[in-house]
PDB file of N, CA and C in Angstrom:
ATOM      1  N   UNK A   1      25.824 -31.475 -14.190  1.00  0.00           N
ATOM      2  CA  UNK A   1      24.911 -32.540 -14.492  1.00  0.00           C
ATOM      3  C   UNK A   1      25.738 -33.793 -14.758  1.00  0.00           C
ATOM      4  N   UNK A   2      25.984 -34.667 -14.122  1.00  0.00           N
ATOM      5  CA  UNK A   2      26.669 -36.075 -13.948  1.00  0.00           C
ATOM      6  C   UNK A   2      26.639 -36.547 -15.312  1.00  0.00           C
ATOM      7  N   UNK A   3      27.466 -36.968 -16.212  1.00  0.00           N
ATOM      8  CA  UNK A   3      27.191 -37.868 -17.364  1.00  0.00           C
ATOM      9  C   UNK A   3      26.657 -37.067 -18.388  1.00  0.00           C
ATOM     10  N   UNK A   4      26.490 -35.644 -18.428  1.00  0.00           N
ATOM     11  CA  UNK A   4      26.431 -34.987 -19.609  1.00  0.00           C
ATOM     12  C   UNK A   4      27.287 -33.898 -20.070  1.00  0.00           C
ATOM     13  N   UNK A   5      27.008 -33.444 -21.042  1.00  0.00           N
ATOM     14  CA  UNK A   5      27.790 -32.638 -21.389  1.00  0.00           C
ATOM     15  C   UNK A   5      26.965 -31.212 -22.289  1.00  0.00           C
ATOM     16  N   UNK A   6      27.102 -30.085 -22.134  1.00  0.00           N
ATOM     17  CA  UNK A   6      26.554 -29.196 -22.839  1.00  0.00           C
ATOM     18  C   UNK A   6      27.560 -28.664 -24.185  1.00  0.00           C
ATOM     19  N   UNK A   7      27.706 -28.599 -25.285  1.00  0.00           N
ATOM     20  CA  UNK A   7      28.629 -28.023 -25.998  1.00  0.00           C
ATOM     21  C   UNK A   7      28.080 -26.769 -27.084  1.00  0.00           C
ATOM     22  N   UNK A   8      28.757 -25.713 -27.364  1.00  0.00           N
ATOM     23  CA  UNK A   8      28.335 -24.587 -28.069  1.00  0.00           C
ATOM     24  C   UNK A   8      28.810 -24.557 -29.479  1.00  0.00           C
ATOM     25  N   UNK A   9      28.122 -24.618 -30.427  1.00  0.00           N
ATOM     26  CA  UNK A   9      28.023 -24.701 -32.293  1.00  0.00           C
ATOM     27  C   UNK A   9      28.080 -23.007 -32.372  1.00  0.00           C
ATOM     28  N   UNK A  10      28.539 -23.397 -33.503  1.00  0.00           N
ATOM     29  CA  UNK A  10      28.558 -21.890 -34.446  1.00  0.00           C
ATOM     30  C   UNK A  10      27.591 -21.799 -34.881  1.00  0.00           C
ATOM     31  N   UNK A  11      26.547 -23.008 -35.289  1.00  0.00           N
ATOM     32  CA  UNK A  11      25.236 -22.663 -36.226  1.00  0.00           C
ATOM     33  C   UNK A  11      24.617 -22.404 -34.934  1.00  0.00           C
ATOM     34  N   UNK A  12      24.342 -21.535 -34.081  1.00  0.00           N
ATOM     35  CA  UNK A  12      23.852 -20.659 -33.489  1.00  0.00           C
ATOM     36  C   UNK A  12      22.867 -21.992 -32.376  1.00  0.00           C
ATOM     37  N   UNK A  13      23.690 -22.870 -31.827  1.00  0.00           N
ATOM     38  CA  UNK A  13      22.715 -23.699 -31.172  1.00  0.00           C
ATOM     39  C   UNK A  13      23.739 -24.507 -30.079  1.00  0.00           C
ATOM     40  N   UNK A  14      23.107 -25.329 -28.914  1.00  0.00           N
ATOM     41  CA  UNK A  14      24.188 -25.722 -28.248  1.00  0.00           C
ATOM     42  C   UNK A  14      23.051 -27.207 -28.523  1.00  0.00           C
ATOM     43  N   UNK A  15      24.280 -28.018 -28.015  1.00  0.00           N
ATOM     44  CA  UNK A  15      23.877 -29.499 -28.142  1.00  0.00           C
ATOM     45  C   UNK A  15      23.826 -29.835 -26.000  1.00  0.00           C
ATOM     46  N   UNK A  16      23.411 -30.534 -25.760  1.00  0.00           N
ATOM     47  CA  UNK A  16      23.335 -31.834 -24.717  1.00  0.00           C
ATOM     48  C   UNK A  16      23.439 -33.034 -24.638  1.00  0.00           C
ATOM     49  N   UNK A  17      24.321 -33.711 -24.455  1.00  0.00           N
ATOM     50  CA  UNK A  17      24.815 -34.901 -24.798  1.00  0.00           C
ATOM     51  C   UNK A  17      25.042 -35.605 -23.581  1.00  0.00           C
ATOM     52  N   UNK A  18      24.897 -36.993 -23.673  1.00  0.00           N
ATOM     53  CA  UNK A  18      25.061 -37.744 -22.898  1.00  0.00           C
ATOM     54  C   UNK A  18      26.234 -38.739 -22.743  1.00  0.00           C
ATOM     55  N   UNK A  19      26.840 -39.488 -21.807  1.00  0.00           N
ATOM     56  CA  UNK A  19      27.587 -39.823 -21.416  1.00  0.00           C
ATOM     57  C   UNK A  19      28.143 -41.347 -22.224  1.00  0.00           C
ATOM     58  N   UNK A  20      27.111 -41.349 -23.245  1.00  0.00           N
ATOM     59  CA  UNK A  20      27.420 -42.521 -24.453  1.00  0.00           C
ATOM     60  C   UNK A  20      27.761 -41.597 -26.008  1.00  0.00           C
ATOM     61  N   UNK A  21      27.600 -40.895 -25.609  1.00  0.00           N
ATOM     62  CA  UNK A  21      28.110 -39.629 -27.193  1.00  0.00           C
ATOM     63  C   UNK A  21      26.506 -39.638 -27.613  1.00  0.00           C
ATOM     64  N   UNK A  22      25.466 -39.972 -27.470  1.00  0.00           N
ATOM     65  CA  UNK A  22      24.277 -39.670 -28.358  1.00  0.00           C
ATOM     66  C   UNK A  22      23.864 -38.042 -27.427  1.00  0.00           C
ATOM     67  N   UNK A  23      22.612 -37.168 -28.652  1.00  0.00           N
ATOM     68  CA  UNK A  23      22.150 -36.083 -28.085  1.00  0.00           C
ATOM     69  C   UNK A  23      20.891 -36.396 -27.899  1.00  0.00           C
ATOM     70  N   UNK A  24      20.980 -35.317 -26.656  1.00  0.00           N
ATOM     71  CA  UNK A  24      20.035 -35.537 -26.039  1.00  0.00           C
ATOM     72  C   UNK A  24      18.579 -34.535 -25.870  1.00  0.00           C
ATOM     73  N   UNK A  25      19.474 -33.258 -26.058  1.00  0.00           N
ATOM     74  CA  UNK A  25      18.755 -32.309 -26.546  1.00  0.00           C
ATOM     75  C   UNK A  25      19.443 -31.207 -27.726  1.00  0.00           C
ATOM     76  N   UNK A  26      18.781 -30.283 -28.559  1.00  0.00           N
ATOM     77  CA  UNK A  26      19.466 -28.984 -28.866  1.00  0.00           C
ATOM     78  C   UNK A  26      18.663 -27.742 -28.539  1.00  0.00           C
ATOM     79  N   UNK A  27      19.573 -26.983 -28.099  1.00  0.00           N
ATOM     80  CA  UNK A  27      19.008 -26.214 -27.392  1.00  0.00           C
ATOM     81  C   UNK A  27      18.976 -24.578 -28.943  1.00  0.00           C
ATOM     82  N   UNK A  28      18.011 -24.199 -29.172  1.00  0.00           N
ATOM     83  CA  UNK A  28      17.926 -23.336 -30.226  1.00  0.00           C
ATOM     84  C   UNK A  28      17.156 -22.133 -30.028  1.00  0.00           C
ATOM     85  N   UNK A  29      17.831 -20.974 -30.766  1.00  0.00           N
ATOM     86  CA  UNK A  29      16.877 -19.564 -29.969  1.00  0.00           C
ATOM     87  C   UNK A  29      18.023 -18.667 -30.696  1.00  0.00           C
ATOM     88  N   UNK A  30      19.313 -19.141 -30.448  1.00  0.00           N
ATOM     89  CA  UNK A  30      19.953 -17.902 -30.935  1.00  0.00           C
ATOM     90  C   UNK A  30      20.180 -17.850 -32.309  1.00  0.00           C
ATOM     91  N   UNK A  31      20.402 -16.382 -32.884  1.00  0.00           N
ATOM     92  CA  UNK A  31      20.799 -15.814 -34.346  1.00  0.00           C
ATOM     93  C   UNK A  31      22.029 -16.088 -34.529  1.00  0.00           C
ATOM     94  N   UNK A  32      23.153 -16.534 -33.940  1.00  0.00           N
ATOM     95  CA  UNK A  32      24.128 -16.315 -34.037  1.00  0.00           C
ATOM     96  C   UNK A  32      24.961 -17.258 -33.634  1.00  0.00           C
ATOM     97  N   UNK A  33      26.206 -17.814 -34.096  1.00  0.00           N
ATOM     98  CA  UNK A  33      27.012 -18.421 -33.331  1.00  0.00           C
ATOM     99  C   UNK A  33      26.542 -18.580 -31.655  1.00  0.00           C
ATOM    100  N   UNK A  34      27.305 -19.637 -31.027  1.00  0.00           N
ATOM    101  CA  UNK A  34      26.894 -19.635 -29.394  1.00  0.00           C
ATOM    102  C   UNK A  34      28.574 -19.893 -29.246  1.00  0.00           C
ATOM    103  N   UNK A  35      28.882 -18.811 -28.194  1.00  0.00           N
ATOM    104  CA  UNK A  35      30.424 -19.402 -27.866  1.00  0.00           C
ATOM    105  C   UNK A  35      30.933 -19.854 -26.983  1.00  0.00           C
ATOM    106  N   UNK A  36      29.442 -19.961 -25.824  1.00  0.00           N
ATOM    107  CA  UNK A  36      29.644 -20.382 -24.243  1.00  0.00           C
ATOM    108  C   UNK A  36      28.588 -21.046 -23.906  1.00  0.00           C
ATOM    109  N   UNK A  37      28.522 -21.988 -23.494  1.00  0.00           N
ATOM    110  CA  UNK A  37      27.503 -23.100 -22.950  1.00  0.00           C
ATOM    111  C   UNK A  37      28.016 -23.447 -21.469  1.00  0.00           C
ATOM    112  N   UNK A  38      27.384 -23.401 -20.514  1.00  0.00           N
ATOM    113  CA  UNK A  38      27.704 -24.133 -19.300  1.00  0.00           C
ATOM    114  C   UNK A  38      26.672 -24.418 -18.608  1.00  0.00           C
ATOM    115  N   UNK A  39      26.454 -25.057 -17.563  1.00  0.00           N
ATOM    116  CA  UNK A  39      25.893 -25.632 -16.589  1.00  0.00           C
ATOM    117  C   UNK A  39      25.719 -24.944 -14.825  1.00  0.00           C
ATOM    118  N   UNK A  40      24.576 -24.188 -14.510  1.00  0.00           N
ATOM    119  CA  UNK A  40      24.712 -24.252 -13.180  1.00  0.00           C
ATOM    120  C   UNK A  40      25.033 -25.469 -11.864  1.00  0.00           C
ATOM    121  N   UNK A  41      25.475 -24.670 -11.000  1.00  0.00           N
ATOM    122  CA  UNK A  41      26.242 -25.032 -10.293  1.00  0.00           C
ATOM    123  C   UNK A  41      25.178 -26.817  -9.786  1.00  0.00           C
ATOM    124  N   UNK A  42      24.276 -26.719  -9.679  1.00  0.00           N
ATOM    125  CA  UNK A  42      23.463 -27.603  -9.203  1.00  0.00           C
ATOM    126  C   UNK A  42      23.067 -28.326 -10.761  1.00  0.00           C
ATOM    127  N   UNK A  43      23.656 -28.321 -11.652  1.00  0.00           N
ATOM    128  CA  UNK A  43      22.888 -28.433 -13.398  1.00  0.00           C
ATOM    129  C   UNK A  43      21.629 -28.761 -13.908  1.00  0.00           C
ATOM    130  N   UNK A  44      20.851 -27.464 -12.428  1.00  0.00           N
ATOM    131  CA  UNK A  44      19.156 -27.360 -13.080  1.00  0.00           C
ATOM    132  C   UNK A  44      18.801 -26.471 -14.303  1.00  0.00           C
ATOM    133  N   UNK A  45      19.836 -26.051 -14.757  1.00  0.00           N
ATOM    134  CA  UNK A  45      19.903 -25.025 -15.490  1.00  0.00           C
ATOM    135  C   UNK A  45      21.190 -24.937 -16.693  1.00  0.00           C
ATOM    136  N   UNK A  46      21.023 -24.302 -18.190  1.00  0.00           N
ATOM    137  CA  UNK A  46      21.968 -24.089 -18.549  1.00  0.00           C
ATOM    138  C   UNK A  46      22.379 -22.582 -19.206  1.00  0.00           C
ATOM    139  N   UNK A  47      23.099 -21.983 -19.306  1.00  0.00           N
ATOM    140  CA  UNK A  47      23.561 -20.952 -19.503  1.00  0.00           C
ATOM    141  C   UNK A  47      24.049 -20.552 -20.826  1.00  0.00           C
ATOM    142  N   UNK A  48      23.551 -20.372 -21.841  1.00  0.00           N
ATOM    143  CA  UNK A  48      24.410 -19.822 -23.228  1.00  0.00           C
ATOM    144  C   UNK A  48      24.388 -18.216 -23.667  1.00  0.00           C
ATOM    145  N   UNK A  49      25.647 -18.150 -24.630  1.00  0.00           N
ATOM    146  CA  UNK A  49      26.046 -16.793 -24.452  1.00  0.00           C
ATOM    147  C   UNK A  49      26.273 -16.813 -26.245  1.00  0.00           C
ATOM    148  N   UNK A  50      26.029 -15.508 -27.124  1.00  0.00           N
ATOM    149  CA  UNK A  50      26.203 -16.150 -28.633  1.00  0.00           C
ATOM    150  C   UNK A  50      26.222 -14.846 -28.715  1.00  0.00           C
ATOM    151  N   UNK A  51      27.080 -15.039 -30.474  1.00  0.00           N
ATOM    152  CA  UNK A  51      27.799 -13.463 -31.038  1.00  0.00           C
ATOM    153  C   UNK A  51      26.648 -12.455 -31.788  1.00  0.00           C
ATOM    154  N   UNK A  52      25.668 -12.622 -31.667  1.00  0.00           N
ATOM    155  CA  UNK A  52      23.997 -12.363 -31.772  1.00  0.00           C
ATOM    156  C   UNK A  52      24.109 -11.050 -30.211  1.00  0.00           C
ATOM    157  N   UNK A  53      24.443 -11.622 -29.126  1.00  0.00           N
ATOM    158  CA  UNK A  53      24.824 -10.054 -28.271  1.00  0.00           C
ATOM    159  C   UNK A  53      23.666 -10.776 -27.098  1.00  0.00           C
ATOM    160  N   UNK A  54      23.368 -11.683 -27.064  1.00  0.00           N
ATOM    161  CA  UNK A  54      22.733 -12.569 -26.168  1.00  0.00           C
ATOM    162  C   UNK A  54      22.583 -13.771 -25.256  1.00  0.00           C
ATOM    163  N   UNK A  55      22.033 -13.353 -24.149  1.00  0.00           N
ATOM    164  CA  UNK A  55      22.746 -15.112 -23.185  1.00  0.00           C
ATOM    165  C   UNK A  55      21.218 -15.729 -23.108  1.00  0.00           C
ATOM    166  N   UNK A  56      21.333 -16.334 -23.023  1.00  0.00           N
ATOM    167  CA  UNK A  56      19.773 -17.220 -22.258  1.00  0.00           C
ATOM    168  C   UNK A  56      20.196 -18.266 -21.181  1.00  0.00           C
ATOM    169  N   UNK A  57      19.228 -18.244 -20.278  1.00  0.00           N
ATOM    170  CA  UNK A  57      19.116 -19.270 -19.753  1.00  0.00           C
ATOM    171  C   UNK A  57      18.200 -19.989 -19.322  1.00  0.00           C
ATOM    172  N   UNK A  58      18.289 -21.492 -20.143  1.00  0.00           N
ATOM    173  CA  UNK A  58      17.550 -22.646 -20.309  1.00  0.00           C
ATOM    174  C   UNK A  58      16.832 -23.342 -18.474  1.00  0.00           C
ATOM    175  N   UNK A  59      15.982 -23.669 -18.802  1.00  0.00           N
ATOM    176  CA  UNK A  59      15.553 -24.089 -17.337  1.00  0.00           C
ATOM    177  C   UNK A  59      13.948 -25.011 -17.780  1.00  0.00           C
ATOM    178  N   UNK A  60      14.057 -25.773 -16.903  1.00  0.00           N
ATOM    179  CA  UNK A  60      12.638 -26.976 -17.251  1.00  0.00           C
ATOM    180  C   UNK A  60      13.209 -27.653 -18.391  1.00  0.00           C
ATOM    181  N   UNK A  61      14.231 -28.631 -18.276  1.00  0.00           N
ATOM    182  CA  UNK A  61      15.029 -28.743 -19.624  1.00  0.00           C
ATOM    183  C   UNK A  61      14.140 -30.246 -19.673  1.00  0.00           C
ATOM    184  N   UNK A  62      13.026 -30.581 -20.345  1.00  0.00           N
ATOM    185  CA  UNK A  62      12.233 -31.775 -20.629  1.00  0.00           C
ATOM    186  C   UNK A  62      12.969 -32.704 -21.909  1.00  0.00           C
ATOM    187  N   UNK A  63      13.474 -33.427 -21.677  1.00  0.00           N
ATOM    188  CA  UNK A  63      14.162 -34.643 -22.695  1.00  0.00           C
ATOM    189  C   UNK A  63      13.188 -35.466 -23.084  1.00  0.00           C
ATOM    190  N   UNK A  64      12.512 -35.776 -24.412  1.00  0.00           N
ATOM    191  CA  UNK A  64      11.430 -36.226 -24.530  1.00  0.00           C
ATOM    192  C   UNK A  64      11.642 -37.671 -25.988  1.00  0.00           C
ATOM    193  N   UNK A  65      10.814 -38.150 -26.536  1.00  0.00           N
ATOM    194  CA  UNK A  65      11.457 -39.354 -27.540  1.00  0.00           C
ATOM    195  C   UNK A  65      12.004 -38.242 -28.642  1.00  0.00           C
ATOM    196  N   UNK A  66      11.691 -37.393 -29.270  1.00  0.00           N
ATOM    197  CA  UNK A  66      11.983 -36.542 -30.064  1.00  0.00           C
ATOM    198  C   UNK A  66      13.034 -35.844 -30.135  1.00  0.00           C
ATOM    199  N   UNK A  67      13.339 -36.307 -28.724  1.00  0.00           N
ATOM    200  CA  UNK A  67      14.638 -35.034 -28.121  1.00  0.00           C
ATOM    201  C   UNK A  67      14.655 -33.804 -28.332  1.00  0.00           C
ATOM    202  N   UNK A  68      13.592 -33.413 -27.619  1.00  0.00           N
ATOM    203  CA  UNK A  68      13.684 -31.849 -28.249  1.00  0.00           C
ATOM    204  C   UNK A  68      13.630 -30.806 -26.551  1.00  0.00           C
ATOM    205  N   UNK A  69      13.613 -29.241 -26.540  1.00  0.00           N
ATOM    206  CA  UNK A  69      14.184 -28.619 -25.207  1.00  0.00           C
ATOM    207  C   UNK A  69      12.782 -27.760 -25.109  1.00  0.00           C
ATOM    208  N   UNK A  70      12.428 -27.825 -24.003  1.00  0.00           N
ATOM    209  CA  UNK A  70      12.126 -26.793 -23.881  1.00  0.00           C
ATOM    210  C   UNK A  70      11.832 -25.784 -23.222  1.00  0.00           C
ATOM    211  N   UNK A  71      11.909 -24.276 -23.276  1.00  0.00           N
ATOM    212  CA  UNK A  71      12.733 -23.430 -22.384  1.00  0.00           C
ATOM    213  C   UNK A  71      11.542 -22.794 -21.682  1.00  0.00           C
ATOM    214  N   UNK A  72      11.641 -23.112 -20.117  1.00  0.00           N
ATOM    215  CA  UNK A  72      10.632 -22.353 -19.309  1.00  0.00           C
ATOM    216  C   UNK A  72      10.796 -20.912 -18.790  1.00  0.00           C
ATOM    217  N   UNK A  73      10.149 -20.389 -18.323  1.00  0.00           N
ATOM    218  CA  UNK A  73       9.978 -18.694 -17.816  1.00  0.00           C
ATOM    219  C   UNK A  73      11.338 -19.235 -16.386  1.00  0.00           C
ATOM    220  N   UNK A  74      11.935 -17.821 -16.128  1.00  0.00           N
ATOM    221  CA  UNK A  74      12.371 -18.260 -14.982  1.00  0.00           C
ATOM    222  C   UNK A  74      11.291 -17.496 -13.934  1.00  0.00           C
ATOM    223  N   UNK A  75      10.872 -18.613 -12.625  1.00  0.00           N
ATOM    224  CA  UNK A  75       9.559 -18.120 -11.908  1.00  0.00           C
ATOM    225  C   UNK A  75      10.066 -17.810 -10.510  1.00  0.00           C
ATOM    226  N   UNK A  76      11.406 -18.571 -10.552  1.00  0.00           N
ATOM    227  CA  UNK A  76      11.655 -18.652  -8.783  1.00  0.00           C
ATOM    228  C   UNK A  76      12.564 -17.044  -8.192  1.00  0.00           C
ATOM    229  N   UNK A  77      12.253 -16.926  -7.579  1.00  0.00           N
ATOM    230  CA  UNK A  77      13.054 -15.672  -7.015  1.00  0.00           C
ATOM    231  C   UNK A  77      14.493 -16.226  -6.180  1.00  0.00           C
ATOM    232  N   UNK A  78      15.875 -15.895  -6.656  1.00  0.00           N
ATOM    233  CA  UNK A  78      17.199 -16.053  -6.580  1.00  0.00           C
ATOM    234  C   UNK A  78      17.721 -14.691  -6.349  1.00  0.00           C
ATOM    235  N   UNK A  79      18.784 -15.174  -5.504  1.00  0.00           N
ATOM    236  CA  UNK A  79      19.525 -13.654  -5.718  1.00  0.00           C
ATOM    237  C   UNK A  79      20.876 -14.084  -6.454  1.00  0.00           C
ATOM    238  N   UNK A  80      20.992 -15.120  -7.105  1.00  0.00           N
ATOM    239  CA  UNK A  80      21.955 -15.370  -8.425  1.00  0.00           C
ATOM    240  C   UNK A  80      22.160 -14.602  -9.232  1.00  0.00           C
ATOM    241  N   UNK A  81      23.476 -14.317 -10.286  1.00  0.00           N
ATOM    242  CA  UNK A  81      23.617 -13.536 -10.888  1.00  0.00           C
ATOM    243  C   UNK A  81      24.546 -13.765 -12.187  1.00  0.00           C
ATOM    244  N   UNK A  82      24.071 -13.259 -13.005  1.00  0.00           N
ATOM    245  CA  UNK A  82      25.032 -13.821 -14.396  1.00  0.00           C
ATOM    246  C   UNK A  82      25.854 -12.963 -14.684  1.00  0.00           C
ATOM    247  N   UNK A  83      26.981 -12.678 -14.588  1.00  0.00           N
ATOM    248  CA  UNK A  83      27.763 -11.978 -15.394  1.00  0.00           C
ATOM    249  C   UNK A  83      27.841 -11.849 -16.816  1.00  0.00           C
ATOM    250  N   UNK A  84      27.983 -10.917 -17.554  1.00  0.00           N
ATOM    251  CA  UNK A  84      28.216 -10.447 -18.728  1.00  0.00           C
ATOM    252  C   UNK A  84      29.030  -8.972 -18.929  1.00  0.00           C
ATOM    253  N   UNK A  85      29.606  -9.720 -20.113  1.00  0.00           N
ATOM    254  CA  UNK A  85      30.114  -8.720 -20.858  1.00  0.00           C
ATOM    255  C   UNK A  85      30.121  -8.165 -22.526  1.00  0.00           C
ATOM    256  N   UNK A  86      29.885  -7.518 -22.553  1.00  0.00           N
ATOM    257  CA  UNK A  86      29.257  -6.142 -23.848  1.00  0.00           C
ATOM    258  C   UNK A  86      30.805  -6.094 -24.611  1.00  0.00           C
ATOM    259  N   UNK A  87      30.398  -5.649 -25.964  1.00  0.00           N
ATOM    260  CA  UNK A  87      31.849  -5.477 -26.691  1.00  0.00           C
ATOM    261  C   UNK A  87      31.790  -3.961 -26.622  1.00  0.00           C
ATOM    262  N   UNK A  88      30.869  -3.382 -26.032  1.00  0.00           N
ATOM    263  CA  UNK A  88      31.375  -1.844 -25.649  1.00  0.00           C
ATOM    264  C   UNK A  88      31.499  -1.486 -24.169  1.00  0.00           C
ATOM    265  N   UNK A  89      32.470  -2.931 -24.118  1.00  0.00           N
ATOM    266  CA  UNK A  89      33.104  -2.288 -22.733  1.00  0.00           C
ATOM    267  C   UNK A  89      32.590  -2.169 -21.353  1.00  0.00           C
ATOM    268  N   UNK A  90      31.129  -2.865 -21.596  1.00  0.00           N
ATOM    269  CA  UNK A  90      30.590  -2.550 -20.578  1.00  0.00           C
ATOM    270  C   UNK A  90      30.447  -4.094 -19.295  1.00  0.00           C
ATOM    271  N   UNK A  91      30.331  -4.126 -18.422  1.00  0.00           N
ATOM    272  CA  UNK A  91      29.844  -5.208 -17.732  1.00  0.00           C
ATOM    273  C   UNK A  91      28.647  -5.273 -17.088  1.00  0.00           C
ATOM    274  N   UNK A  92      28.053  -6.230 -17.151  1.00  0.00           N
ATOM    275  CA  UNK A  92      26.366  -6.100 -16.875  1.00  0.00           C
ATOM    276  C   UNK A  92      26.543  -7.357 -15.531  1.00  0.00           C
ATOM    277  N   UNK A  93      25.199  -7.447 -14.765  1.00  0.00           N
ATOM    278  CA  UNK A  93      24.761  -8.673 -13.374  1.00  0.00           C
ATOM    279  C   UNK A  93      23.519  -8.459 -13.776  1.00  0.00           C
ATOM    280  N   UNK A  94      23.450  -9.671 -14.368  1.00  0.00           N
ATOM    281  CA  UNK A  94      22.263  -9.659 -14.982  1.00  0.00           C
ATOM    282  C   UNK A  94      20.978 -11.131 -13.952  1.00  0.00           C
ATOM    283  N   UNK A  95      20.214 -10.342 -13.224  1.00  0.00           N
ATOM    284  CA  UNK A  95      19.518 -11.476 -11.901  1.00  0.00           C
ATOM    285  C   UNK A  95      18.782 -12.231 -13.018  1.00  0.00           C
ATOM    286  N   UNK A  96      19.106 -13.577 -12.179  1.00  0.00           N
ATOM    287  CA  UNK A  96      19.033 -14.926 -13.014  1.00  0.00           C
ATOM    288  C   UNK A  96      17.063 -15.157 -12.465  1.00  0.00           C
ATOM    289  N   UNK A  97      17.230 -15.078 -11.263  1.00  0.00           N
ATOM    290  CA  UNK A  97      15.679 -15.050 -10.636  1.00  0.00           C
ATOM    291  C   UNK A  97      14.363 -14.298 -11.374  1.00  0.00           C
ATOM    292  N   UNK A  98      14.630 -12.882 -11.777  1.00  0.00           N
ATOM    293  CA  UNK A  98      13.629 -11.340 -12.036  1.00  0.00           C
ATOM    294  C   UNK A  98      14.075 -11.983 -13.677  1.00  0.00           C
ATOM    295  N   UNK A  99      15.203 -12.009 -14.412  1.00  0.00           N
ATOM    296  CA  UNK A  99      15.535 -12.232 -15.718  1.00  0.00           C
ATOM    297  C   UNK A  99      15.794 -10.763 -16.298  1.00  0.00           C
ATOM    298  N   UNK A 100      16.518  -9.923 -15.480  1.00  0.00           N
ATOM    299  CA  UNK A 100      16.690  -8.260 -15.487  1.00  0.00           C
ATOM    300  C   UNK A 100      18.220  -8.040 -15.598  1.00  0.00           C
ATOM    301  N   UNK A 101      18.483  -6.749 -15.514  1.00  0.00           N
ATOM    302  CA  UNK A 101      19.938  -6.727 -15.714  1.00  0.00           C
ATOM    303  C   UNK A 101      20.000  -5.986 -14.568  1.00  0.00           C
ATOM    304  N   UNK A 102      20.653  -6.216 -13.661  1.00  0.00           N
ATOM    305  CA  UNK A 102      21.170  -5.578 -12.365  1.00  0.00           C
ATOM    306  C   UNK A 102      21.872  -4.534 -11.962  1.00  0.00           C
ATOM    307  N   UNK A 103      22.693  -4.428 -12.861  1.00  0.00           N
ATOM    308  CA  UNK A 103      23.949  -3.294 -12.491  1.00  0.00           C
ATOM    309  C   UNK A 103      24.890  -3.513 -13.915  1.00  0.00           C
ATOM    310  N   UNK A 104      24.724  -2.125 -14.095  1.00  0.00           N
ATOM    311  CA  UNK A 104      25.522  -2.059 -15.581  1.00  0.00           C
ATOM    312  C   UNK A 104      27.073  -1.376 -14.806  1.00  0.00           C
ATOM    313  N   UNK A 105      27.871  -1.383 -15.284  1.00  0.00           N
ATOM    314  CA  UNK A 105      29.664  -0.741 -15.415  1.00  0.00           C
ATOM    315  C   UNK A 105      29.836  -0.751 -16.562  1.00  0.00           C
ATOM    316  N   UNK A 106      30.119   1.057 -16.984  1.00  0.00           N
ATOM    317  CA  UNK A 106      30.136   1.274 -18.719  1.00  0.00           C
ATOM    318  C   UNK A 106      32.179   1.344 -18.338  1.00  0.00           C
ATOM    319  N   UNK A 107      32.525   1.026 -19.277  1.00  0.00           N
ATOM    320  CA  UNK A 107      33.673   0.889 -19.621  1.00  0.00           C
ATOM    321  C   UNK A 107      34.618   2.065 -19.921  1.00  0.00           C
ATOM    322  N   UNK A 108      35.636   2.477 -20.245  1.00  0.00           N
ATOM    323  CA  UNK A 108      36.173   3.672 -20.566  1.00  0.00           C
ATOM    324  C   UNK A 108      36.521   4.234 -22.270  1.00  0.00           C
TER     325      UNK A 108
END
């Protein structure tokens, strides 16, 4: 997304910021620290990951006077895929399109 920036807080929230330092949105949902924030490739979308054991991803991101987010269903069918990883070792493809987990690999 040209001129912004997504960044990940410990108080369990990511910020959106714009290209003058003001925010623009916060994005809020998780219990937990967030330790990964990023941007799809096209930045219709954003991606967070938090020590809560959960990712979301943000989509219909409406910037409004209030500045506030808010998070739509994902509706479109993709064959995109999120990677994750489990602290037991496991790796998940989790389809960004269905909002399912694809293919688990348990760890040793």
């Amino acid at each position: 997304m040209p001129g912004r920036i997504v960044v990940a807080s410990d108080d369990g929230t990511a910020r959106l910021w714009n290209g003058e330092g003001e925010v623009l949105a916060v994005l809020e949902g998780h219990t937990s620290g967030v330790n990964t924030a990023a941007f799809n490739q096209d930045g219709s979308r954003i991606v967070t990951a938090s020590d809560d054991g959960t990712a979301r991803v943000w989509v219909g991101i409406m910037i409004e006077a209030d500045a506030t987010l808010v998070e739509a269903m994902l509706k479109e069918a993709t064959r995109r895929v999120l990677p994750l990883l489990t602290e037991e070792e496991c790796a998940a493809a989790w389809g960004i399109g269905c909002g399912e987990i694809r293919r688990v690999v348990l760890g040793e």
